[in-house]
C-alpha atoms as a PDB file:
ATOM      1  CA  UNK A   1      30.590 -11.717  38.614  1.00  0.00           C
ATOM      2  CA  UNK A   2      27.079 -10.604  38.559  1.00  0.00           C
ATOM      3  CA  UNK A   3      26.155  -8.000  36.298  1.00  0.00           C
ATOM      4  CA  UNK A   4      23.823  -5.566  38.334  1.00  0.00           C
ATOM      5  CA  UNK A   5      20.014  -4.614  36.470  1.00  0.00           C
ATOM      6  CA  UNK A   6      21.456  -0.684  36.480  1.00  0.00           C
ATOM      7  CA  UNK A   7      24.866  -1.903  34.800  1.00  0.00           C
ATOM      8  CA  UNK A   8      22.368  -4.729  32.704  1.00  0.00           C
ATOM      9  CA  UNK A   9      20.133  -1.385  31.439  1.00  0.00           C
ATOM     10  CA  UNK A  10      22.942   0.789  30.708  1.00  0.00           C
ATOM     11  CA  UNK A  11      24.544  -1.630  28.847  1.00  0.00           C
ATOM     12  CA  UNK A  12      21.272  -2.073  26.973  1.00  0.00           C
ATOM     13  CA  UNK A  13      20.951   1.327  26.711  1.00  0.00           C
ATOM     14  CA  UNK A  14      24.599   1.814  25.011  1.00  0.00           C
ATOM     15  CA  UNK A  15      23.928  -1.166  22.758  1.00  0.00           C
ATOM     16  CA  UNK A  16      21.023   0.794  21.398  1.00  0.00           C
ATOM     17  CA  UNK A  17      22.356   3.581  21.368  1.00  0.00           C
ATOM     18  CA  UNK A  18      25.671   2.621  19.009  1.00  0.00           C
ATOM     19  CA  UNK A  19      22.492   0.752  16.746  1.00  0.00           C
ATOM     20  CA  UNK A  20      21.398   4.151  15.711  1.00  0.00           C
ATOM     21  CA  UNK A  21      24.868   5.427  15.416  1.00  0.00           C
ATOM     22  CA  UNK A  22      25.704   3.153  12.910  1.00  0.00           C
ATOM     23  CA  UNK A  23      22.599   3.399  11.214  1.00  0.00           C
ATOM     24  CA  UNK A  24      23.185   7.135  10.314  1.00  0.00           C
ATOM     25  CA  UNK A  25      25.129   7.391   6.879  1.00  0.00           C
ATOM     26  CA  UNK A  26      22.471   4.923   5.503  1.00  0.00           C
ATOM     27  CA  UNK A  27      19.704   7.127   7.243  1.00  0.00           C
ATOM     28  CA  UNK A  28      21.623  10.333   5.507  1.00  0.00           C
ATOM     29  CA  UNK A  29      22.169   8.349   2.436  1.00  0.00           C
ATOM     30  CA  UNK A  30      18.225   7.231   1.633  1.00  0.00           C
ATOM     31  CA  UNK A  31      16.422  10.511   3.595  1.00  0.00           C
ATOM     32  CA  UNK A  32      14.549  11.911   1.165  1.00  0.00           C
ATOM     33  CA  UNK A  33      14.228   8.729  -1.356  1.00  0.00           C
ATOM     34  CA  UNK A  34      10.766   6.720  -2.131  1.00  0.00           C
ATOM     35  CA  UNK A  35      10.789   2.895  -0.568  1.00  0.00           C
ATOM     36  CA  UNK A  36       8.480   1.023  -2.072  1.00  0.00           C
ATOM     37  CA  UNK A  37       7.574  -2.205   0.074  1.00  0.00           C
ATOM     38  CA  UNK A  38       5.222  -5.331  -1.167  1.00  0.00           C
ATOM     39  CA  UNK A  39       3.561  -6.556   2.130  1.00  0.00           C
ATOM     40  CA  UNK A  40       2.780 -10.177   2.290  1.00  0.00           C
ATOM     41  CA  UNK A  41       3.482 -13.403   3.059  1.00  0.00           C
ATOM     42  CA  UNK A  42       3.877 -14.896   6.629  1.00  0.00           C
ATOM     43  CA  UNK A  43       4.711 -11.267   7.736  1.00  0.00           C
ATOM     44  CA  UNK A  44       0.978 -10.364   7.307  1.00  0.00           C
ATOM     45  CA  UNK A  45      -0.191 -13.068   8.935  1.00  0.00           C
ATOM     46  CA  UNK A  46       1.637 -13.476  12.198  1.00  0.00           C
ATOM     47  CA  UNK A  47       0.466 -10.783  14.597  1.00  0.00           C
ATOM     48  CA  UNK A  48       3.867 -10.468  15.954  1.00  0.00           C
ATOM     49  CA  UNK A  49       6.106  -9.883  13.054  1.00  0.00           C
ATOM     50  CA  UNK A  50       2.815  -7.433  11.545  1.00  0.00           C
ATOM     51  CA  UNK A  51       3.558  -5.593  14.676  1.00  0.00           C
ATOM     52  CA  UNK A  52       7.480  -5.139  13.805  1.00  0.00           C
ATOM     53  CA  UNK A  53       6.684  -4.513  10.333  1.00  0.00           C
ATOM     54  CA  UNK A  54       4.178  -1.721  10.803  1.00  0.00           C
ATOM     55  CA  UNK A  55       6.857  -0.262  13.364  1.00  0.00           C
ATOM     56  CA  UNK A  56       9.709  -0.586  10.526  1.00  0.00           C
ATOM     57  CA  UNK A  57       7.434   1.361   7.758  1.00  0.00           C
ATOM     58  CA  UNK A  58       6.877   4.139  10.581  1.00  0.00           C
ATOM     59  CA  UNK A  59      10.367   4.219  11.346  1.00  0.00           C
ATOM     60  CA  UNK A  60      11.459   4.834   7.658  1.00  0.00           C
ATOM     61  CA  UNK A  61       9.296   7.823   7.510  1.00  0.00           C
ATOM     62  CA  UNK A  62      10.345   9.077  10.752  1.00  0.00           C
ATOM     63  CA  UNK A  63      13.816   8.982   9.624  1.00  0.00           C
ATOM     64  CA  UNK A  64      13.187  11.049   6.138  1.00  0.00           C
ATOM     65  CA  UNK A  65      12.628   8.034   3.547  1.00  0.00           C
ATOM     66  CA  UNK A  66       9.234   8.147   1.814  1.00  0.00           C
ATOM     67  CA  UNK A  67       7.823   4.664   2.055  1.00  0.00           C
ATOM     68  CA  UNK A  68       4.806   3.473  -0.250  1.00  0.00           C
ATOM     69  CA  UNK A  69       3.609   0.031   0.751  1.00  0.00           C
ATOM     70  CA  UNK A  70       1.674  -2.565  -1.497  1.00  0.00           C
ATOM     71  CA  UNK A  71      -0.432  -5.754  -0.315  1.00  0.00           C
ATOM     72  CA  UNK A  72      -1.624  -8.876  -1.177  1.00  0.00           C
ATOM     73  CA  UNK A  73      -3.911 -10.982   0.536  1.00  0.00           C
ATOM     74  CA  UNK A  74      -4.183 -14.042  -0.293  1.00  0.00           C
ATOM     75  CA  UNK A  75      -5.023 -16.373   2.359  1.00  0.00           C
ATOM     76  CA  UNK A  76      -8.085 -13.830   3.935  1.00  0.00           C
ATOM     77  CA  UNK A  77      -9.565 -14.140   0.471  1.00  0.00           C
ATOM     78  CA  UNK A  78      -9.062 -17.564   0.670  1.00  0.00           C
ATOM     79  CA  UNK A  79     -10.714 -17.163   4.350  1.00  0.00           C
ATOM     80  CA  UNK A  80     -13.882 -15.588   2.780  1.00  0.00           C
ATOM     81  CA  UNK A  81     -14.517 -17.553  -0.256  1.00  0.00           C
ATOM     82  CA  UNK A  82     -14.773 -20.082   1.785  1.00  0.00           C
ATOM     83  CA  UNK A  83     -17.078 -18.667   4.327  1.00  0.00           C
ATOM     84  CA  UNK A  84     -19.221 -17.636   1.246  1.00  0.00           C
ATOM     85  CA  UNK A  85     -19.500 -21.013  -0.556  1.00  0.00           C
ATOM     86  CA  UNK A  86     -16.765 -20.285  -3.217  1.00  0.00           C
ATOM     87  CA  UNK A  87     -13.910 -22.519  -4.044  1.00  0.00           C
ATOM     88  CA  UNK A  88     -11.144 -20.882  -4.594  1.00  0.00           C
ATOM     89  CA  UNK A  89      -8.754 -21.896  -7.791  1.00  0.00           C
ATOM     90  CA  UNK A  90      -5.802 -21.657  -9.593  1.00  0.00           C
ATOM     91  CA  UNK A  91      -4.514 -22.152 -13.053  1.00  0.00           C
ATOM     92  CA  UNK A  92      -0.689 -21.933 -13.818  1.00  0.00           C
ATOM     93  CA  UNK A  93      -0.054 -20.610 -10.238  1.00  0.00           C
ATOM     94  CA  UNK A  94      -3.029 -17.725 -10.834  1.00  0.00           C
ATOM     95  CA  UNK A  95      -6.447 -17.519  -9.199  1.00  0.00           C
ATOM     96  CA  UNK A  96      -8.515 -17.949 -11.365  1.00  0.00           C
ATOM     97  CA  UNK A  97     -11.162 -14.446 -11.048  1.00  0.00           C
ATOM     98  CA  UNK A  98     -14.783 -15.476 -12.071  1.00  0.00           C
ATOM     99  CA  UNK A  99     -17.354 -12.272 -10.950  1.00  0.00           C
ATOM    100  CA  UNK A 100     -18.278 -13.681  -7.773  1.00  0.00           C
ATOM    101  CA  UNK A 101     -14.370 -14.072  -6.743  1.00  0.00           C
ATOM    102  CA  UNK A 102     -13.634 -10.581  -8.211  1.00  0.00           C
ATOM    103  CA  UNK A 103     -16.264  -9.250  -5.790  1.00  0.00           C
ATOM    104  CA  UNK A 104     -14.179 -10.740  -2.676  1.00  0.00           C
ATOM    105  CA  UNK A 105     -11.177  -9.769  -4.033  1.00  0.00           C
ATOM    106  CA  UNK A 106     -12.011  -6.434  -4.362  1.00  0.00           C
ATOM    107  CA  UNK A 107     -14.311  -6.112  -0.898  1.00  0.00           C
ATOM    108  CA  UNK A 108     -11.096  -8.048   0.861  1.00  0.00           C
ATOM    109  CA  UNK A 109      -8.285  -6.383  -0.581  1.00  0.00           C
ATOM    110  CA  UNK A 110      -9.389  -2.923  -0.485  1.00  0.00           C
ATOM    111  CA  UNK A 111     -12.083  -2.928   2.094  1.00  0.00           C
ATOM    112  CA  UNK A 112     -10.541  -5.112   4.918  1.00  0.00           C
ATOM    113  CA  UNK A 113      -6.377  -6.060   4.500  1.00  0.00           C
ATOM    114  CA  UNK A 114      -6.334  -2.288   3.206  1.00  0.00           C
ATOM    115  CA  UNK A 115      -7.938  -0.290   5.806  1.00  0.00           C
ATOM    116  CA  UNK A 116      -6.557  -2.672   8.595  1.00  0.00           C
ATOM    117  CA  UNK A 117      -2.876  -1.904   7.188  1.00  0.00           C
ATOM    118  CA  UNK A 118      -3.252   2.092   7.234  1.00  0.00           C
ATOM    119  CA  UNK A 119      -5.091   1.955  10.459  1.00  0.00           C
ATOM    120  CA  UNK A 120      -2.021   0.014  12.176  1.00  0.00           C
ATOM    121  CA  UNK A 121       0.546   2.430  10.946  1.00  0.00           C
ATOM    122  CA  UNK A 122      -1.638   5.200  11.997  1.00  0.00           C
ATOM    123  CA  UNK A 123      -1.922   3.727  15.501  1.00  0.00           C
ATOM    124  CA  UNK A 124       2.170   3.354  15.772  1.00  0.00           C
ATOM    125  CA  UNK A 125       2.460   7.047  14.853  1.00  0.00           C
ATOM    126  CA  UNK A 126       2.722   7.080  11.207  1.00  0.00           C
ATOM    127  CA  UNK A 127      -0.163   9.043   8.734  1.00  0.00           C
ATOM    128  CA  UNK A 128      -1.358   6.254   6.361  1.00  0.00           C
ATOM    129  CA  UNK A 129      -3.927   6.760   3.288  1.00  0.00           C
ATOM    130  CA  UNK A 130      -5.472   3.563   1.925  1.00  0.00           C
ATOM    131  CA  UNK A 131      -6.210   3.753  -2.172  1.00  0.00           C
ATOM    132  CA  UNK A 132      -6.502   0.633  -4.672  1.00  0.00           C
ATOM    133  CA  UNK A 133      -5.198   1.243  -7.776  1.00  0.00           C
ATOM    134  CA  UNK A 134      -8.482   2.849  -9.236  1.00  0.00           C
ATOM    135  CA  UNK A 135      -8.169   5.627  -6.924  1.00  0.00           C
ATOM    136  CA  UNK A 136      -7.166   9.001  -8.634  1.00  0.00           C
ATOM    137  CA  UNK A 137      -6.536   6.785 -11.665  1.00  0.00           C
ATOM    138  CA  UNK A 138      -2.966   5.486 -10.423  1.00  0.00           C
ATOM    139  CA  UNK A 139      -3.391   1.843 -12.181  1.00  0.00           C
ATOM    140  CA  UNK A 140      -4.845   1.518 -15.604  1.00  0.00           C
ATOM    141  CA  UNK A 141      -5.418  -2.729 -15.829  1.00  0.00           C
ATOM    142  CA  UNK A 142      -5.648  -5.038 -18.916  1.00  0.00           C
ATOM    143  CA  UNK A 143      -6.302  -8.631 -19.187  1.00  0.00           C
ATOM    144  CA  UNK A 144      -3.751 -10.689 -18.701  1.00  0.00           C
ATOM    145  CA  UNK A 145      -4.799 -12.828 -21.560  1.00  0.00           C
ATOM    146  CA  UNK A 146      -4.360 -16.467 -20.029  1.00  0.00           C
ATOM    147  CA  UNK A 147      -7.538 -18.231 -21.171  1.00  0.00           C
ATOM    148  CA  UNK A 148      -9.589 -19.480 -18.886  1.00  0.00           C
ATOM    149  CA  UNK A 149      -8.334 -17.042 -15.552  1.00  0.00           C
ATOM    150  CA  UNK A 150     -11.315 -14.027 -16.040  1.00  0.00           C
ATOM    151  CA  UNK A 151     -10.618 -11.268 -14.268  1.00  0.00           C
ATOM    152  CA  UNK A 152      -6.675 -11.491 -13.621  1.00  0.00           C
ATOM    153  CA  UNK A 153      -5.224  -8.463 -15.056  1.00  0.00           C
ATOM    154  CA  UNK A 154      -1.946  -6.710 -15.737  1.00  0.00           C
ATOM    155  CA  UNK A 155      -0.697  -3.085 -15.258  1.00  0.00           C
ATOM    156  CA  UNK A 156      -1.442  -1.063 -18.059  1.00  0.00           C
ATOM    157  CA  UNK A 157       0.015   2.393 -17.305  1.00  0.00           C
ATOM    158  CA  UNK A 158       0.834   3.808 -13.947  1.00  0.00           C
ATOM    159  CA  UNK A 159      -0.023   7.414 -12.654  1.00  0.00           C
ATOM    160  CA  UNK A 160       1.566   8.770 -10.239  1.00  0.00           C
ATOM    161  CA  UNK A 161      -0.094  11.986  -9.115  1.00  0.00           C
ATOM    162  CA  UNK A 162      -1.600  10.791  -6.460  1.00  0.00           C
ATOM    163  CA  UNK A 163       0.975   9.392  -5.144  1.00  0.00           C
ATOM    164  CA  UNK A 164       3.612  12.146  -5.436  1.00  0.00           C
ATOM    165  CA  UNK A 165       1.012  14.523  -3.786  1.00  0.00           C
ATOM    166  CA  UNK A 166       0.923  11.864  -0.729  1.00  0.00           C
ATOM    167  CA  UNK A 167       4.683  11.364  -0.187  1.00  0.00           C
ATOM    168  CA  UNK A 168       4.889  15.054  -0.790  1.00  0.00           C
ATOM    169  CA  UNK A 169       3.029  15.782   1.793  1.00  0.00           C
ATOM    170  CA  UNK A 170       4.223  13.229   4.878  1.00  0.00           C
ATOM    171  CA  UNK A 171       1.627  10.597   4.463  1.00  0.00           C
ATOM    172  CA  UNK A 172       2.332   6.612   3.825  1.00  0.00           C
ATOM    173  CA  UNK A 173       0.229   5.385   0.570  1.00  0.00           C
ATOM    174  CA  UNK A 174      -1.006   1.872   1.181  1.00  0.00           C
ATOM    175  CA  UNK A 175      -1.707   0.171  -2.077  1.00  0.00           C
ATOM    176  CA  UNK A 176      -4.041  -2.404  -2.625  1.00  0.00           C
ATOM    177  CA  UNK A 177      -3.473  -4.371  -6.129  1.00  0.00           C
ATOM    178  CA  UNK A 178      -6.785  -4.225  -7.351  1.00  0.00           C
ATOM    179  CA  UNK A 179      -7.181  -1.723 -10.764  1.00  0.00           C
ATOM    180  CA  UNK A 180      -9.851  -1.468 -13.284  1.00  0.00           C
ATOM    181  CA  UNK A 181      -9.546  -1.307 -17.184  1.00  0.00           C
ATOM    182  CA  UNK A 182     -10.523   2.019 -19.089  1.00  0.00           C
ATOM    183  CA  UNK A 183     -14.533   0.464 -19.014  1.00  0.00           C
ATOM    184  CA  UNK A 184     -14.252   0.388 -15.236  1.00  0.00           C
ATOM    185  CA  UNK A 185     -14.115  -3.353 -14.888  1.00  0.00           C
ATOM    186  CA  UNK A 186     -12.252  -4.441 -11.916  1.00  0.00           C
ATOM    187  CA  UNK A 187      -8.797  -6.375 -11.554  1.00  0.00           C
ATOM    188  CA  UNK A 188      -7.080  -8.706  -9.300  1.00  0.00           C
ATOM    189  CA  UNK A 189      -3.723  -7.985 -10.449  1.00  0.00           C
ATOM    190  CA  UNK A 190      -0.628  -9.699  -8.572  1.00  0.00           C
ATOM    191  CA  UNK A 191       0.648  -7.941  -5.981  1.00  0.00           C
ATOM    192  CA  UNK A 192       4.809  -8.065  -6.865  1.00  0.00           C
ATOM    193  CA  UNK A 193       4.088  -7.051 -10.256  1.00  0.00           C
ATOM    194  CA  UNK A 194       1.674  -3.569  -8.742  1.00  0.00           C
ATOM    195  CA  UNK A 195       4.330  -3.065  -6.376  1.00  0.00           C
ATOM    196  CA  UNK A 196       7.255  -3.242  -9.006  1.00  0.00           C
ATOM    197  CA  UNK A 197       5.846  -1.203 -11.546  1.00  0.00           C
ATOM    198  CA  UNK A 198       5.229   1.620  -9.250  1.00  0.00           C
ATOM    199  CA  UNK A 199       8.563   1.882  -8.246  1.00  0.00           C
ATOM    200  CA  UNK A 200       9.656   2.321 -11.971  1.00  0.00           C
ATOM    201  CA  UNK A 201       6.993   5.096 -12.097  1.00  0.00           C
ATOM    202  CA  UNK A 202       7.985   6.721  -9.378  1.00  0.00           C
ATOM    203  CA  UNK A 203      12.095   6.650  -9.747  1.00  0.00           C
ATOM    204  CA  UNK A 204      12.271   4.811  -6.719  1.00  0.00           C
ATOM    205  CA  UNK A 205      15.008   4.000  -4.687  1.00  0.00           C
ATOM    206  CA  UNK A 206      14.624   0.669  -3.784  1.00  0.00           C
ATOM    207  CA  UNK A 207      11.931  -1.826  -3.946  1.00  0.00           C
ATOM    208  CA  UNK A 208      11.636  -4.409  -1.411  1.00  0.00           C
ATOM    209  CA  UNK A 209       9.836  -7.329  -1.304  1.00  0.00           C
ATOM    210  CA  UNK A 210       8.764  -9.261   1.833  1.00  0.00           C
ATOM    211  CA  UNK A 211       8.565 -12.980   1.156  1.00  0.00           C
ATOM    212  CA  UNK A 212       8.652 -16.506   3.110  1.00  0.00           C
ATOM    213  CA  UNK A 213      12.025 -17.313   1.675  1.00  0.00           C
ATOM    214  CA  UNK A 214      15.404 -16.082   2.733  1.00  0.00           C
ATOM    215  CA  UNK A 215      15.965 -14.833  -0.894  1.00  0.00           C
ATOM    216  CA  UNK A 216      17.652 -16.429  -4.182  1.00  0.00           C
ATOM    217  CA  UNK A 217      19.309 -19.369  -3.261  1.00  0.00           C
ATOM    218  CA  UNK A 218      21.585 -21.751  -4.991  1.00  0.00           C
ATOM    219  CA  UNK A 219      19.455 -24.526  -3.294  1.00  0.00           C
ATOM    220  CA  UNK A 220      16.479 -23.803  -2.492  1.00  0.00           C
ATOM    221  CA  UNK A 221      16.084 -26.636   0.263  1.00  0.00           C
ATOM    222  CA  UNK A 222      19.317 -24.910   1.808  1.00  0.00           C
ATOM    223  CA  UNK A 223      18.974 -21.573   3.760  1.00  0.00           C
ATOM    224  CA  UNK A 224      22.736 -21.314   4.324  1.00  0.00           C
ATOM    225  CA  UNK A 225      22.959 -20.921   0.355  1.00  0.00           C
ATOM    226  CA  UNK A 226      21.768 -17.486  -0.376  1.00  0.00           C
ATOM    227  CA  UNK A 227      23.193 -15.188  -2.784  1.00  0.00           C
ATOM    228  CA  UNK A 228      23.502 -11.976  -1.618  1.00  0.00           C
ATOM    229  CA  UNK A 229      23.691 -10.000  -4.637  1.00  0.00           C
ATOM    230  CA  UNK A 230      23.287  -9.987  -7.838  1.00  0.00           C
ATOM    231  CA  UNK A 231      22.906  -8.276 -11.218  1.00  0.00           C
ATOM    232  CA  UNK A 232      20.207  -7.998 -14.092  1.00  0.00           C
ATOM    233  CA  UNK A 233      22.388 -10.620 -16.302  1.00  0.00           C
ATOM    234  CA  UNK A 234      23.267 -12.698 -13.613  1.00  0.00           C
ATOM    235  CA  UNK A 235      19.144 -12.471 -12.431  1.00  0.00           C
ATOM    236  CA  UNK A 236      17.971 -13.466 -15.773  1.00  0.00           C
ATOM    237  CA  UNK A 237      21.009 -16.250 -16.002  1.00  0.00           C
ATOM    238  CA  UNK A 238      19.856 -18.243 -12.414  1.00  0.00           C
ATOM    239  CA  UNK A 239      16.428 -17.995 -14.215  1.00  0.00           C
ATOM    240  CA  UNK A 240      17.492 -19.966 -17.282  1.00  0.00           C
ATOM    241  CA  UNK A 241      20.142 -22.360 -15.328  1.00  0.00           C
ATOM    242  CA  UNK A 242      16.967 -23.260 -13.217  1.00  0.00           C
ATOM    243  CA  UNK A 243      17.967 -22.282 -10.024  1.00  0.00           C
ATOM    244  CA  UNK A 244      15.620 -19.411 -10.107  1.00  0.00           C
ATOM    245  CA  UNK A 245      12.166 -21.735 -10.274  1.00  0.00           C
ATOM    246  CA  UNK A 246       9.227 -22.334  -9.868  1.00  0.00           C
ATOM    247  CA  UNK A 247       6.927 -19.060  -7.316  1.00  0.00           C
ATOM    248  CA  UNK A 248      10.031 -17.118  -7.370  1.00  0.00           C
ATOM    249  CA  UNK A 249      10.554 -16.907 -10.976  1.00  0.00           C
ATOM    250  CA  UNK A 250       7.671 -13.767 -10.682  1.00  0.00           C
ATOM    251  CA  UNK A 251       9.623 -12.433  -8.147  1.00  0.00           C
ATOM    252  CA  UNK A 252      13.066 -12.347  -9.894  1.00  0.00           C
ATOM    253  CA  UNK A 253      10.935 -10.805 -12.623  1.00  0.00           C
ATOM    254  CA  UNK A 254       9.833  -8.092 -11.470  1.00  0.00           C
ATOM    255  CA  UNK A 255      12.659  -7.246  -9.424  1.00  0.00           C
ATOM    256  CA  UNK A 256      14.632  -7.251 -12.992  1.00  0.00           C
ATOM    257  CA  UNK A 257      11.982  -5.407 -14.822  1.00  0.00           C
ATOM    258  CA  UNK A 258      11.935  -2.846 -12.682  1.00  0.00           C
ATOM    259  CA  UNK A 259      15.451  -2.456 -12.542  1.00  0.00           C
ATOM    260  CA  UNK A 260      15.233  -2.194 -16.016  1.00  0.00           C
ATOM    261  CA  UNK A 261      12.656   0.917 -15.895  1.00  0.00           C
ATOM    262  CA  UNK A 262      15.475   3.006 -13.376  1.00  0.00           C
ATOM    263  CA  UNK A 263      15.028   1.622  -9.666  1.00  0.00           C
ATOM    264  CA  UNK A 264      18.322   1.601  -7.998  1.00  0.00           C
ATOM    265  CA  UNK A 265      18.195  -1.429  -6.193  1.00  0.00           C
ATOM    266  CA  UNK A 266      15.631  -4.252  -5.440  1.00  0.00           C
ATOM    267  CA  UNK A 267      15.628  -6.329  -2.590  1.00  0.00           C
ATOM    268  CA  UNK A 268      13.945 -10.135  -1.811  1.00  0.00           C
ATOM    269  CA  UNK A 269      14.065 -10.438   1.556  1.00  0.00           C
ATOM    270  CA  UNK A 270      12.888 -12.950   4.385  1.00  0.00           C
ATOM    271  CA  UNK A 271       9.647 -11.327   6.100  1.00  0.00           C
ATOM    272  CA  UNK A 272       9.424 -13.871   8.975  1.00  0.00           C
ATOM    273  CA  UNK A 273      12.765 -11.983  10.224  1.00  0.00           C
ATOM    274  CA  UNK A 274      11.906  -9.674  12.443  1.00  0.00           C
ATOM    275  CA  UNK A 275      12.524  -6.089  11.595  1.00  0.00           C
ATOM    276  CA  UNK A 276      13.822  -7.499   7.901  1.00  0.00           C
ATOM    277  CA  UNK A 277      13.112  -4.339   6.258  1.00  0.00           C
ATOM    278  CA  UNK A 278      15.703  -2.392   8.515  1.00  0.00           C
ATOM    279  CA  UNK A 279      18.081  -4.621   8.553  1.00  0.00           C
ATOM    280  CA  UNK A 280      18.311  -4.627   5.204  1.00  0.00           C
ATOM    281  CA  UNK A 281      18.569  -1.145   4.581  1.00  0.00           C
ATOM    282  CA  UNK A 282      20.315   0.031   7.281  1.00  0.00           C
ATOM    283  CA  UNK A 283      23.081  -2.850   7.659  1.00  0.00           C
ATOM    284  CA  UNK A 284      25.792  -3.440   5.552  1.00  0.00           C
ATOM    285  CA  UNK A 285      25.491  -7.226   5.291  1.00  0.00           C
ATOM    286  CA  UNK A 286      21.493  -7.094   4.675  1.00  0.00           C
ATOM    287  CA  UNK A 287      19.586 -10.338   5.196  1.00  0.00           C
ATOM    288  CA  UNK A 288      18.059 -10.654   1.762  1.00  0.00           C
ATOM    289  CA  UNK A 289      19.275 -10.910  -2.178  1.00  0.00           C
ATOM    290  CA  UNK A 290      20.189  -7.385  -3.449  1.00  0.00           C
ATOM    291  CA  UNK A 291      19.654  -7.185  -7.303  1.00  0.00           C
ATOM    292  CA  UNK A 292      20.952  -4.167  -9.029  1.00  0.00           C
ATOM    293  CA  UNK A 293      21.208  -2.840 -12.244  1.00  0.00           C
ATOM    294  CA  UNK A 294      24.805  -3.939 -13.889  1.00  0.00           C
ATOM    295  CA  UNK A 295      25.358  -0.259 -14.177  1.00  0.00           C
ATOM    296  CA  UNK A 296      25.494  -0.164 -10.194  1.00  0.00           C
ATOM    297  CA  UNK A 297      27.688  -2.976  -9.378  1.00  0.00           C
ATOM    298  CA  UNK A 298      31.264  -2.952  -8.279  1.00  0.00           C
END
């Protein structure tokens, strides 16, 4: 029998409807608690799934969560290196940050992917405010000490006054990972590693990072072999078995490390999923790899 388009809407309608309804305990659970979310990947790229991710930050602070966001930006520094005469490269995985590619890091990063980001969410309803990590003094850089890699830096210390007054106040930091040593020079630091030590500094709730990769699997040429969940020993025991390798190794990392500082939970999930980040939180299956702190398992 054919459904009729009123009966067809309703149903949609109820469908909806019993979304939300099930969403609520994790809504009650997390209102009130700091997200913080590293934007990047294939997520930022595709104008689709940047639509459904700007939607999903907005959504979080709608609902009572405090979201902080953190970008990369890779490939559109890539894009303007190369429309400037510079070849990008890499050492060990790292670009490797001569002046002239610090320049375009910074002028990308915090003039373009930054203040396209906040404008987005502030078009979808949200109130975004775009800093780097020199801004009120929130990221204090240091070399990271590779030879040969110039301007690639590490976080230092982390200050979160600016941030807290942000949150504090309704508005969605966006956080470019570009900080500058106590002389003032500038930093391209990695983007994971920004977004994981500010959640330590903050006592977030979770951190989340967006990624092209369904999460920690057991073979990484197999989707259908993720691991859902896992804890710091088990993290750091993929790592040495090898099944953690190669770009996600970082990842792992930080997610550890930052579980190690006090952050409840930290999540690697699959940004080419659209609207990853709320079914992650707000499902109880997830999509991702939950790591947690052995403390929290059970």
């Amino acid at each position: 029998m054919m459904v009729s388009e009123t009966e067809y809407i309703r149903q949609d309608a109820a469908s909806r409807v019993q979304v939300l309804s099930e969403a609520l305990p994790y809504i009650q659970q997390f209102t009130g608690r700091t997200i913080v979310v590293k934007y990047g990947g294939a997520a930022m790229k595709d104008s689709n799934l940047k639509d459904k991710v700007i939607r999903d930050i907005v959504f979080l602070s709608c609902v009572g969560l405090r979201p902080i966001v953190v970008h990369g930006g890779g490939p559109e520094i890539n894009s303007w290196l190369d429309k400037l005469g510079i070849e990008p490269q890499f050492k060990n995985g790292l670009r490797v940050t001569d002046a002239p590619t610090m320049d375009v890091v910074e002028m990308v990063l915090v003039g373009r992917v930054n203040k396209e980001i906040v404008a987005l969410i502030n078009q979808a309803g949200g109130s975004a405010v775009g800093l780097c990590g020199i801004d009120g003094n929130l990221i204090t850089a240091r070399p990271q000490g590779e030879e040969g890699i110039g301007f690639v830096g590490e976080v230092s210390s982390v200050d979160i006054k600016i941030l807290e007054t942000l949150v504090n106040n309704g508005y969605i930091p966006v956080v470019s990972s570009v900080a500058a040593d106590e002389s003032g020079q500038s930093y391209n630091i990695n983007a994971d590693t920004v977004a994981g030590e500010i959640a330590a500094a903050i006592g977030a709730e979770k951190l989340i990072l967006l990624t092209d990769t369904r999460g920690i699997l057991k073979d990484y040429k197999d989707p259908s072999t993720l691991i859902p969940r896992v804890d710091i020993q088990e993290a750091r025991e993929l790592i040495t078995t090898g099944i953690v390798s190669g770009g996600m190794i970082p990842k792992v990392n930080c997610c550890v490390r930052s579980l190690a500082q006090g952050v409840r939970a930290a999540h690697i999930v699959d940004g080419r999923i659209p609207h990853a980040l709320l079914l992650e939180i707000f499902t109880d299956i997830g999509i991702g790899t939950m790591l947690v702190g052995s403390q929290f398992t059970t």
